[in-house]
C-alpha atoms as a PDB file:
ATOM      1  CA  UNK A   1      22.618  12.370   2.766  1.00  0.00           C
ATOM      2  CA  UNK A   2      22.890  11.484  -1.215  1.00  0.00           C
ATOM      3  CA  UNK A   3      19.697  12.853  -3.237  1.00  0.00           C
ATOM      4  CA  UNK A   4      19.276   8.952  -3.789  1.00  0.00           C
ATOM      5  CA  UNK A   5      20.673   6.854  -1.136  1.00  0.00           C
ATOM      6  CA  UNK A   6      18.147   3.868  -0.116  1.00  0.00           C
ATOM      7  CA  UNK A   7      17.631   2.071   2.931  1.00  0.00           C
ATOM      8  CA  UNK A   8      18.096  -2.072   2.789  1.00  0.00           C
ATOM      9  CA  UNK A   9      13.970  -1.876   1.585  1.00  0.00           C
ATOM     10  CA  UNK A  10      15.030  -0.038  -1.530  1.00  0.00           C
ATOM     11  CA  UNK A  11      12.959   3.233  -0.368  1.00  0.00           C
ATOM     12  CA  UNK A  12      14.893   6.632  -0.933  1.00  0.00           C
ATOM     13  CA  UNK A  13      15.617   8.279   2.221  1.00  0.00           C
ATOM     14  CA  UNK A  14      15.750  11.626   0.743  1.00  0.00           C
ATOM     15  CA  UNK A  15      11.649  10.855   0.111  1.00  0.00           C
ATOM     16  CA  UNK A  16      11.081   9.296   3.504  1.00  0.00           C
ATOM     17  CA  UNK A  17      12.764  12.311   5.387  1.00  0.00           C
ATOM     18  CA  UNK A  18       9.972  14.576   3.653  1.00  0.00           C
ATOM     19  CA  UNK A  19       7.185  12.442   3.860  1.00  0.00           C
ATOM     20  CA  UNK A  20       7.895  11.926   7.542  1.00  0.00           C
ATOM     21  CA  UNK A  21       8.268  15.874   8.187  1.00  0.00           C
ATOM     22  CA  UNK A  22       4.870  16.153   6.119  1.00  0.00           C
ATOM     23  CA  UNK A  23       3.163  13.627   7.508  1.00  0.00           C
ATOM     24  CA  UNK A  24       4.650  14.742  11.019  1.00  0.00           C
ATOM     25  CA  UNK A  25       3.265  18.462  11.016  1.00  0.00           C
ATOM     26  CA  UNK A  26       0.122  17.661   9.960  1.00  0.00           C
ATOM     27  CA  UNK A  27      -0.598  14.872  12.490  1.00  0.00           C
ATOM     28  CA  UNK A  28       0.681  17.112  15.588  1.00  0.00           C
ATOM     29  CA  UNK A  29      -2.283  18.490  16.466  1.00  0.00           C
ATOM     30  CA  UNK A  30      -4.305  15.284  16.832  1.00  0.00           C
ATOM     31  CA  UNK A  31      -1.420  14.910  20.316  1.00  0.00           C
ATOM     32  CA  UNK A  32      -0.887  18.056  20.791  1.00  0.00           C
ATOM     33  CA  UNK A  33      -3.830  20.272  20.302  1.00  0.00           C
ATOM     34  CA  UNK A  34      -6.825  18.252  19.492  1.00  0.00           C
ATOM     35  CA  UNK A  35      -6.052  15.769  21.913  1.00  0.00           C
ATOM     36  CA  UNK A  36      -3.250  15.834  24.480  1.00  0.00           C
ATOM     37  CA  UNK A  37      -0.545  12.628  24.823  1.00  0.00           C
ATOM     38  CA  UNK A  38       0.629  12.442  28.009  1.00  0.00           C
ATOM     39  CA  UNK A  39       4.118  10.723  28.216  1.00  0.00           C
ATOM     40  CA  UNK A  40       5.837   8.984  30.954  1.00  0.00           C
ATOM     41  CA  UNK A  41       9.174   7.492  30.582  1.00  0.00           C
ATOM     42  CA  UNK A  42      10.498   9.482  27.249  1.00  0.00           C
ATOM     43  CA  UNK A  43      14.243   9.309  28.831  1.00  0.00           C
ATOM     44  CA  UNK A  44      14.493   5.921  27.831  1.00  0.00           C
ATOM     45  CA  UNK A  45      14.486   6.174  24.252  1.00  0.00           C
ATOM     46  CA  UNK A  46      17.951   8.712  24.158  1.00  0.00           C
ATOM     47  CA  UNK A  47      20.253   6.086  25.653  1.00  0.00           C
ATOM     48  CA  UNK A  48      19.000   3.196  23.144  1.00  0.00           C
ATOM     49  CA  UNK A  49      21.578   2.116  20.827  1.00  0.00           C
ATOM     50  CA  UNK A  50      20.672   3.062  16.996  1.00  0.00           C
ATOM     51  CA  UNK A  51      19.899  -0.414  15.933  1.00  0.00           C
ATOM     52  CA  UNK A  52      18.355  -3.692  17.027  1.00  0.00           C
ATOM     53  CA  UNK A  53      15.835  -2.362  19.223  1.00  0.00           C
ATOM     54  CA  UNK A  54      12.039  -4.169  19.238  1.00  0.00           C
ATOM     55  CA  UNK A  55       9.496  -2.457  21.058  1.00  0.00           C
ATOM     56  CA  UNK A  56       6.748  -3.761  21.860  1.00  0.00           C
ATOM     57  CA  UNK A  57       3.336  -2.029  22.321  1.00  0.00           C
ATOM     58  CA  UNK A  58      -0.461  -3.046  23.119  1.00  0.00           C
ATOM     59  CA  UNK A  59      -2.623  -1.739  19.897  1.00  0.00           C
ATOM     60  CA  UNK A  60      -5.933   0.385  19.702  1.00  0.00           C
ATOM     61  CA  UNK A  61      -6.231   1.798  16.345  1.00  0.00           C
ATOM     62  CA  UNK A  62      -4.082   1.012  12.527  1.00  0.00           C
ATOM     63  CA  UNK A  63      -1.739   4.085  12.649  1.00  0.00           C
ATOM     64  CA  UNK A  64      -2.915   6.739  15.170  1.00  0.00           C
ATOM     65  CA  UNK A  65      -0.622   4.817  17.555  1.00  0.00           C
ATOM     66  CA  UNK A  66       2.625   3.862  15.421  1.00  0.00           C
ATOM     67  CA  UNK A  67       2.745   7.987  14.015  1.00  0.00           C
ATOM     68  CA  UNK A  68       2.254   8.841  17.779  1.00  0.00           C
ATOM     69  CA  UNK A  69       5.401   7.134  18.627  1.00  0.00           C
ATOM     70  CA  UNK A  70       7.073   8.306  15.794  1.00  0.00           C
ATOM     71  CA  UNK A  71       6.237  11.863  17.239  1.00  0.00           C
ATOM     72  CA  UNK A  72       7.821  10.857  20.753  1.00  0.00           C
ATOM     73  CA  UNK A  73      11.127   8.907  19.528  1.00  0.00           C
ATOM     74  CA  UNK A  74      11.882  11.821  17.241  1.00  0.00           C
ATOM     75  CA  UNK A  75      11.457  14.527  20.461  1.00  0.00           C
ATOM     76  CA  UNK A  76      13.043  12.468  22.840  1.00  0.00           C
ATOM     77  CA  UNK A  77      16.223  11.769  20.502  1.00  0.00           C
ATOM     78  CA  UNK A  78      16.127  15.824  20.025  1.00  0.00           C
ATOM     79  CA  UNK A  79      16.510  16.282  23.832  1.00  0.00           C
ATOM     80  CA  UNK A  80      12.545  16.638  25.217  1.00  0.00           C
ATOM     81  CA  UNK A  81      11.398  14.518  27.851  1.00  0.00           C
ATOM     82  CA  UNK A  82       7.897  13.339  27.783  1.00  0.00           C
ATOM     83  CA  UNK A  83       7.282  16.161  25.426  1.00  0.00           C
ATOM     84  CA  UNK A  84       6.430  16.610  21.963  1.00  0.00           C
ATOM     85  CA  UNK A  85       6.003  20.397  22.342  1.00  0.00           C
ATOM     86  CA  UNK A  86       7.742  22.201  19.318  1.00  0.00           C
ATOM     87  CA  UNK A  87       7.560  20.101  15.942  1.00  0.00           C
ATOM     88  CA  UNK A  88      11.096  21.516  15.219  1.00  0.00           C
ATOM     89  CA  UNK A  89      12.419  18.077  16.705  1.00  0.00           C
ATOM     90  CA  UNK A  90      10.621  16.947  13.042  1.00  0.00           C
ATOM     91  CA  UNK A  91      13.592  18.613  11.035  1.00  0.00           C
ATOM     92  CA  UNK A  92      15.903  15.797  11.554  1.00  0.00           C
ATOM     93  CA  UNK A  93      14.132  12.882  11.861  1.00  0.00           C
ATOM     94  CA  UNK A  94      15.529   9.166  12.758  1.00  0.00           C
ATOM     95  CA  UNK A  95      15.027   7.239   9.621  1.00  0.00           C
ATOM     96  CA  UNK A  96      15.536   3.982  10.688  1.00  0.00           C
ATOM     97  CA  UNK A  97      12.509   3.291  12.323  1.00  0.00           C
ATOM     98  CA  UNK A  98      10.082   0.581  10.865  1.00  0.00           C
ATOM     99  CA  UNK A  99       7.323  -0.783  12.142  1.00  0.00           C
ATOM    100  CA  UNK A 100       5.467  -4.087  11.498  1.00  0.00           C
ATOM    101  CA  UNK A 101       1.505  -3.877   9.658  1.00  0.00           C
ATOM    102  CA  UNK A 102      -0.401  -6.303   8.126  1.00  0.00           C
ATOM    103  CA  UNK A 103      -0.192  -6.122   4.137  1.00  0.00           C
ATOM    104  CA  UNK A 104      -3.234  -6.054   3.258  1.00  0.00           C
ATOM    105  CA  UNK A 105      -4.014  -3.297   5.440  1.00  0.00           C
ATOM    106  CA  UNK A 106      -0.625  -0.861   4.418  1.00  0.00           C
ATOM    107  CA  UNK A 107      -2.503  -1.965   0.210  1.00  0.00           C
ATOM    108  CA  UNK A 108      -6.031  -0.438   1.184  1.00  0.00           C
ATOM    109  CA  UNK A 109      -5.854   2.822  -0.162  1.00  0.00           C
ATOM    110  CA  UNK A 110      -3.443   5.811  -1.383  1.00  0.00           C
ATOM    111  CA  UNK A 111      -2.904   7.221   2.131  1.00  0.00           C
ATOM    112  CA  UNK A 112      -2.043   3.649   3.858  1.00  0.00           C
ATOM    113  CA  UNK A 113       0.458   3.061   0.742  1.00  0.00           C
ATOM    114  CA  UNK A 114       1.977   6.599   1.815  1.00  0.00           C
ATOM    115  CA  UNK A 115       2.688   5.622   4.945  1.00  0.00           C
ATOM    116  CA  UNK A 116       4.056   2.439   4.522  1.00  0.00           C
ATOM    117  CA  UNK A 117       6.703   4.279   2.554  1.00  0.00           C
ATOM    118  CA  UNK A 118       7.406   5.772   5.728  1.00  0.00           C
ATOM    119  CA  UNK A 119       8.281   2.780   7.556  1.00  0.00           C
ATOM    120  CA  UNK A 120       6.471  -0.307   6.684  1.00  0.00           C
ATOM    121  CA  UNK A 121       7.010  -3.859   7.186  1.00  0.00           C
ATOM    122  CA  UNK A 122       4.633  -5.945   5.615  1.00  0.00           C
ATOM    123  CA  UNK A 123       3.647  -9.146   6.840  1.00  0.00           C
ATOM    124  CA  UNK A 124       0.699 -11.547   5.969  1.00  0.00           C
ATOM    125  CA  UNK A 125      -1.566 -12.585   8.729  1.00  0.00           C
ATOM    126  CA  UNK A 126      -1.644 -16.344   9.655  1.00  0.00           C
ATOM    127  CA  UNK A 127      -4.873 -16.058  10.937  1.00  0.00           C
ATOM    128  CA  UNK A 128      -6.888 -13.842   9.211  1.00  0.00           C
ATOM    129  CA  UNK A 129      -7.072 -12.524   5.544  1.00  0.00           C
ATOM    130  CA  UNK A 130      -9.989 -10.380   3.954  1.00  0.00           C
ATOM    131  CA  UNK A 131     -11.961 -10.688   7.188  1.00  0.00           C
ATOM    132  CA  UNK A 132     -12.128 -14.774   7.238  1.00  0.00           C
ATOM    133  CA  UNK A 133     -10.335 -17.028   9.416  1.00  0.00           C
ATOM    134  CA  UNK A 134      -7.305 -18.226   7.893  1.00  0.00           C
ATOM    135  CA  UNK A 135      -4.816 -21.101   8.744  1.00  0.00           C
ATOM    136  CA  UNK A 136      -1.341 -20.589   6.700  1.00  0.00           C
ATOM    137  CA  UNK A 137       2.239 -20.851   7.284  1.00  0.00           C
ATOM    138  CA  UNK A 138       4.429 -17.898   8.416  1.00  0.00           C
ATOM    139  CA  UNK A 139       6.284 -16.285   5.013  1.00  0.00           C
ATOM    140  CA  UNK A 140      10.183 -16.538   5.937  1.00  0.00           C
ATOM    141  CA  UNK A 141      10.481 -14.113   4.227  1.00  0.00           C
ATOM    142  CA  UNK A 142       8.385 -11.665   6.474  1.00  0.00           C
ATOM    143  CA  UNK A 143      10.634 -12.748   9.599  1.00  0.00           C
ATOM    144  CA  UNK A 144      13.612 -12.017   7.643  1.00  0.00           C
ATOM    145  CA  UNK A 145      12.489  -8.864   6.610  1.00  0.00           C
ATOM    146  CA  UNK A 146      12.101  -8.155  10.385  1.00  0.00           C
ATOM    147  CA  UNK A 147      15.511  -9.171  10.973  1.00  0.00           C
ATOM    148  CA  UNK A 148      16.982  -7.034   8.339  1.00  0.00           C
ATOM    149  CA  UNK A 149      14.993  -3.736   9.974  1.00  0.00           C
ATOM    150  CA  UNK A 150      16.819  -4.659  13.214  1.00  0.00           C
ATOM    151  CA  UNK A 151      19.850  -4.749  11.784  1.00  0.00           C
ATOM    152  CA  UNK A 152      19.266  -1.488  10.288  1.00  0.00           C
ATOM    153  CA  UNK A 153      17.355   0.000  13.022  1.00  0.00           C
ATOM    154  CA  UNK A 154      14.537   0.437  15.708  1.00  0.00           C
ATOM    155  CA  UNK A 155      11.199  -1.737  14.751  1.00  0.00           C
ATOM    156  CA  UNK A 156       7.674  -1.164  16.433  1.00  0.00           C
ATOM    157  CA  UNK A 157       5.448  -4.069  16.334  1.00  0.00           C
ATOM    158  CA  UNK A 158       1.606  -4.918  18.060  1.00  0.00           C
ATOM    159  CA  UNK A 159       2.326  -8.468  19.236  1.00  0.00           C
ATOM    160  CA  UNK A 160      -1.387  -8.889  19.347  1.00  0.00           C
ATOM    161  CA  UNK A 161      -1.792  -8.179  16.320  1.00  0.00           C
ATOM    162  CA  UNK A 162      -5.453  -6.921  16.832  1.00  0.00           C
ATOM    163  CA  UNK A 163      -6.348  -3.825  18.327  1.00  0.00           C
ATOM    164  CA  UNK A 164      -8.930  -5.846  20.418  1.00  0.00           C
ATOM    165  CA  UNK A 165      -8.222  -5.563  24.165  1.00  0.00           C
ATOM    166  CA  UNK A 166      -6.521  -8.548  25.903  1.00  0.00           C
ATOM    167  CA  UNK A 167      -6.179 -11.123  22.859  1.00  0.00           C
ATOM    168  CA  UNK A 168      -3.385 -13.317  22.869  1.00  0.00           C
ATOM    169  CA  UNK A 169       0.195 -12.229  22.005  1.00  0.00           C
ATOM    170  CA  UNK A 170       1.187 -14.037  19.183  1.00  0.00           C
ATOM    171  CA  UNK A 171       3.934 -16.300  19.562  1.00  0.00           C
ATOM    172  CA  UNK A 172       5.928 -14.917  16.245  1.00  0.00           C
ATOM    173  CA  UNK A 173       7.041 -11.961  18.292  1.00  0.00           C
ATOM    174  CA  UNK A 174       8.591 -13.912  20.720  1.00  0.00           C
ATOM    175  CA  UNK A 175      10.362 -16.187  17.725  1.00  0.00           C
ATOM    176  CA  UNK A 176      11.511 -13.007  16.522  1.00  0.00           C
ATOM    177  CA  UNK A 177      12.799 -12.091  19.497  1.00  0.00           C
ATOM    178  CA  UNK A 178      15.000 -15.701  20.760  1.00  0.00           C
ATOM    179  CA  UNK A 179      16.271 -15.366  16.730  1.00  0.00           C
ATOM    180  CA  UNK A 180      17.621 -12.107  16.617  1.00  0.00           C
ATOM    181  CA  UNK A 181      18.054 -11.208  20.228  1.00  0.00           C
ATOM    182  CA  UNK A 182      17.150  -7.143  20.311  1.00  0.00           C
ATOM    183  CA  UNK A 183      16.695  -5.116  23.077  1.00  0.00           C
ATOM    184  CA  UNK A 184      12.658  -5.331  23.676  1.00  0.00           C
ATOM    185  CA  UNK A 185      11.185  -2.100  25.125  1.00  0.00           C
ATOM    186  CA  UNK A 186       7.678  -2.136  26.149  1.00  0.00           C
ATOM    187  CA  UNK A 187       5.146   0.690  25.570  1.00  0.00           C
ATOM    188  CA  UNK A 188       1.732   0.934  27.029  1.00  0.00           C
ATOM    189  CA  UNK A 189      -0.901   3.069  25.475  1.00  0.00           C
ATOM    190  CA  UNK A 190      -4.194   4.754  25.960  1.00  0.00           C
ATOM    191  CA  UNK A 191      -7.298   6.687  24.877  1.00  0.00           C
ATOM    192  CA  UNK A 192      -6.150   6.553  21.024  1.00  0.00           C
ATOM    193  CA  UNK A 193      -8.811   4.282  21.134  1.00  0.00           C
ATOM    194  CA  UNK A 194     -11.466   6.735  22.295  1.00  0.00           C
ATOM    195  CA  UNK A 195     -10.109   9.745  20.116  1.00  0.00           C
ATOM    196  CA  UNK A 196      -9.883   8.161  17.083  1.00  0.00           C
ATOM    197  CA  UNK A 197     -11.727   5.823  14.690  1.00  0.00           C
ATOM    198  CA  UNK A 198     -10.364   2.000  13.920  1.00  0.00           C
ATOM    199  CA  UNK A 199      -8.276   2.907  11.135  1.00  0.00           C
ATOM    200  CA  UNK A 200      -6.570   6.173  13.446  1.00  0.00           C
ATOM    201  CA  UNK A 201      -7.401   8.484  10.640  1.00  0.00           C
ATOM    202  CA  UNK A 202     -10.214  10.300  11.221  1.00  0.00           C
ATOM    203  CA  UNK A 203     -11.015  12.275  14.545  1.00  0.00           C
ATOM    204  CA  UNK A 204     -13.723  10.543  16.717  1.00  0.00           C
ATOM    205  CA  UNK A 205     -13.755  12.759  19.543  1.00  0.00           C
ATOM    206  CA  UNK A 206     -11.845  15.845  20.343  1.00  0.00           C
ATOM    207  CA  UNK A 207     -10.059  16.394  24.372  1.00  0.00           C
ATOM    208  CA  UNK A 208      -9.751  13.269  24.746  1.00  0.00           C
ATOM    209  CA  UNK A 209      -6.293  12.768  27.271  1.00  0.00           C
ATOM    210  CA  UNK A 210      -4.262  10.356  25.504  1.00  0.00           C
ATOM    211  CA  UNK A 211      -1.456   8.082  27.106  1.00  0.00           C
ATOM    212  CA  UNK A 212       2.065   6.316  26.557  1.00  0.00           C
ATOM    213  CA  UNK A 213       4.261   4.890  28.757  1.00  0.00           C
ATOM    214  CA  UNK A 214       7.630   3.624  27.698  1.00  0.00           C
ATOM    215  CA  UNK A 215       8.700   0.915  30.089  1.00  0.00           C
ATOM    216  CA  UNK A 216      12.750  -0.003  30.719  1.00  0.00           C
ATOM    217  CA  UNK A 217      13.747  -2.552  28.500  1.00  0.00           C
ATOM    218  CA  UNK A 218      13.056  -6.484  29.408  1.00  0.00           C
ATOM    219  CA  UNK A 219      15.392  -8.545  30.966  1.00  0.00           C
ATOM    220  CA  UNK A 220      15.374 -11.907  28.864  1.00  0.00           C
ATOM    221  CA  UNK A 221      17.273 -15.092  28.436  1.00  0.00           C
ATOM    222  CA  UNK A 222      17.815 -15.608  24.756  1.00  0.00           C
ATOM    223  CA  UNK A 223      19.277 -19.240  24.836  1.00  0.00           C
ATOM    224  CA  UNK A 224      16.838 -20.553  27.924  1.00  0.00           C
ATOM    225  CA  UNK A 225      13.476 -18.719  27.640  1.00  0.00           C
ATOM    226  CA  UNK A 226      10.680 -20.406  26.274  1.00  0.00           C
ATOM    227  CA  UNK A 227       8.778 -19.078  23.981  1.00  0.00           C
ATOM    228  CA  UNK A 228       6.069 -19.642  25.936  1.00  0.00           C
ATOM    229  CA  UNK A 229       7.864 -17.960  28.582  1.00  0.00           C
ATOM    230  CA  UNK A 230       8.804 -15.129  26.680  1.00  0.00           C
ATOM    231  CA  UNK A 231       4.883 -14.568  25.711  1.00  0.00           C
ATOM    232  CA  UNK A 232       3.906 -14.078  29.150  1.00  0.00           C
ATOM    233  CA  UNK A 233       6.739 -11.836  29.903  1.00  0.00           C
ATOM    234  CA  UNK A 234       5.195  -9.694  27.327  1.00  0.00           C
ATOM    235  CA  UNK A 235       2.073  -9.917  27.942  1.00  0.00           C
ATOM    236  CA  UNK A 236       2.513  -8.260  31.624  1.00  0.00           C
ATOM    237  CA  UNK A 237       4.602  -5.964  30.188  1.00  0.00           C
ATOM    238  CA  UNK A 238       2.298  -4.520  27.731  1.00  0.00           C
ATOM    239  CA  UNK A 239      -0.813  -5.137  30.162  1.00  0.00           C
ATOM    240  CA  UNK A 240      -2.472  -7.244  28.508  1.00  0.00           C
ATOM    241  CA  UNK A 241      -1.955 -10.511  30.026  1.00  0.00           C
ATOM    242  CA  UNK A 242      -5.561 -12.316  31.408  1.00  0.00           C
ATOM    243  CA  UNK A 243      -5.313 -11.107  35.082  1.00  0.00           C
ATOM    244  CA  UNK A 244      -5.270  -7.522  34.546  1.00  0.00           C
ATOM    245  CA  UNK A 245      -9.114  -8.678  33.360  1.00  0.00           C
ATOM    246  CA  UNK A 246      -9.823 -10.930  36.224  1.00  0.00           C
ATOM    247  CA  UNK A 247      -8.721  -8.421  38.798  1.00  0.00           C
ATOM    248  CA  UNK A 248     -11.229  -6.080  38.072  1.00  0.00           C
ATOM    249  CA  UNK A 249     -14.852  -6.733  38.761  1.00  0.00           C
ATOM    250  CA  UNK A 250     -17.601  -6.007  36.057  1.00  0.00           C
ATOM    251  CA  UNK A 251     -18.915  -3.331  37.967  1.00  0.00           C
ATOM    252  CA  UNK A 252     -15.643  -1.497  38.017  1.00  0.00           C
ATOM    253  CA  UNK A 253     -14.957  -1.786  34.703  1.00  0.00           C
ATOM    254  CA  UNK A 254     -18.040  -0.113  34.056  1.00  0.00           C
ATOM    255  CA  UNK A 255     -16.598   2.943  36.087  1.00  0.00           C
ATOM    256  CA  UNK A 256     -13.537   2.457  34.635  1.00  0.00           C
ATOM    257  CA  UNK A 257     -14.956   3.011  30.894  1.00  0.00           C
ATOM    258  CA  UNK A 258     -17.107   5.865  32.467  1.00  0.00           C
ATOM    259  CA  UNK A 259     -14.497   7.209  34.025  1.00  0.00           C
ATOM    260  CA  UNK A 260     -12.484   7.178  30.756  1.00  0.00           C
ATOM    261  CA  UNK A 261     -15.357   9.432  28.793  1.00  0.00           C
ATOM    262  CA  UNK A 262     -14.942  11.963  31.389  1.00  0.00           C
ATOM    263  CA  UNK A 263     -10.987  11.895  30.878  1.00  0.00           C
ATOM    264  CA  UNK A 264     -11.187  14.897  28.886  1.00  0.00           C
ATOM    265  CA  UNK A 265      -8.493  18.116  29.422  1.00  0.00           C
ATOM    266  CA  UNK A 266      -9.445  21.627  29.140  1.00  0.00           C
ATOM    267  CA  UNK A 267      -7.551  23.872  26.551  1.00  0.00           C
END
């Protein structure tokens, strides 16, 4: 790798390979110590090709859950298997991986602004800006910026956009998605949102079992899905469409989330 070769964002990779092996060895712990992720379905991510893969993912805290997967690509590219045991896996480091965050959110603060070094893609919300309700139109520019990440490599994006439970999936994901045609991987996650705080920075409660499962990829018809077709599909995938909610009486969900504090592993 030159000292100063760039990606197609202008970043030098030479600076993103350190800041992800930084970043990486001090955020083990927090999945592997801490906290423990279990993983189910790891294999998956070895036999994707090295670009133009979208995965898709439900969304509990800012980063906790993007530098989580960035733990379990990197291990399962390095040969472990629903492991992230061993940080060596950290040494060589895919560095096309991107994933999609709200702008002003990656400009909030020194740390944030580190980390969207690491893999960024800033968008602006359509909805939403400084906490009011906002109605603007999408910034080509932001879906071409997506496109050009593909091209180059894997992207991770919350299709909520929210980490509220069970909001709708926003339809730009499944524009995205008929436009540039990647394979779409689904990943289902869990407890991130009882371990850490909103922002996925600070440590909310310690043993907390964490989870991720990486689905096989979706089987959809570019030219003759819907988009509206292609929402729902994602939505079930990522368990979050309305009748995982209507399945499940009040009372159980009650056990549920008291069932999920006691979800705690001894070390």
């Amino acid at each position: 790798m030159g000292l100063f070769k760039k990606n197609p964002f202008g970043h030098i990779l030479f600076l993103k390979l350190w800041l992800i092996r930084i970043l990486g060895v001090l955020s083990h712990r927090r999945y592997r110590g801490f906290n423990e992720l279990q993983i189910d379905g790891s294999e998956i991510i070895k036999d994707l090709p090295p670009q133009g893969v979208l995965f898709v993912s439900n969304h509990q805290t800012y980063f906790a859950d993007v530098v989580s997967m960035f733990h379990v690509f990197n291990a399962s590219l390095s040969g472990r298997n629903d492991s992230i045991k061993n940080v060596g896996y950290l040494w060589k480091p895919k560095l096309n991986v991107y994933y999609v965050a709200a702008k002003e959110t990656m400009q909030s603060g020194l740390l944030p602004k580190i980390l969207a070094y690491a893999g960024a893609i800033t968008v602006e919300r359509t909805w939403r800006a400084k906490g009011e309700e906002v109605s603007r139109a999408v910034n080509p520019d932001d879906t071409k910026n997506i496109g050009v990440a593909l091209d180059d490599g894997w992207v991770i994006t919350f299709p909520q956009g929210t980490t509220k439970p069970f909001k709708p999936i926003r339809k730009g994901t499944a524009h995205i998605i008929k436009q540039y045609k990647p394979i779409v991987v689904p990943i289902v996650i869990d407890g991130f949102r009882r371990s850490f705080d909103k922002k996925g920075l600070r440590i909310k409660k310690r043993n907390i079992l964490q989870s991720m499962e990486i689905k096989a990829p979706l089987e959809i018809d570019y030219e003759n899905d819907s988009v509206e077709k292609i929402v729902e599909q994602l939505e079930f995938a990522i368990e979050q469409h309305p009748s995982f909610l209507k399945v499940i009486p009040e009372e159980a969900l009650k056990d549920m989330e008291d069932l999920n504090k006691m979800r705690r592993w001894e070390y």
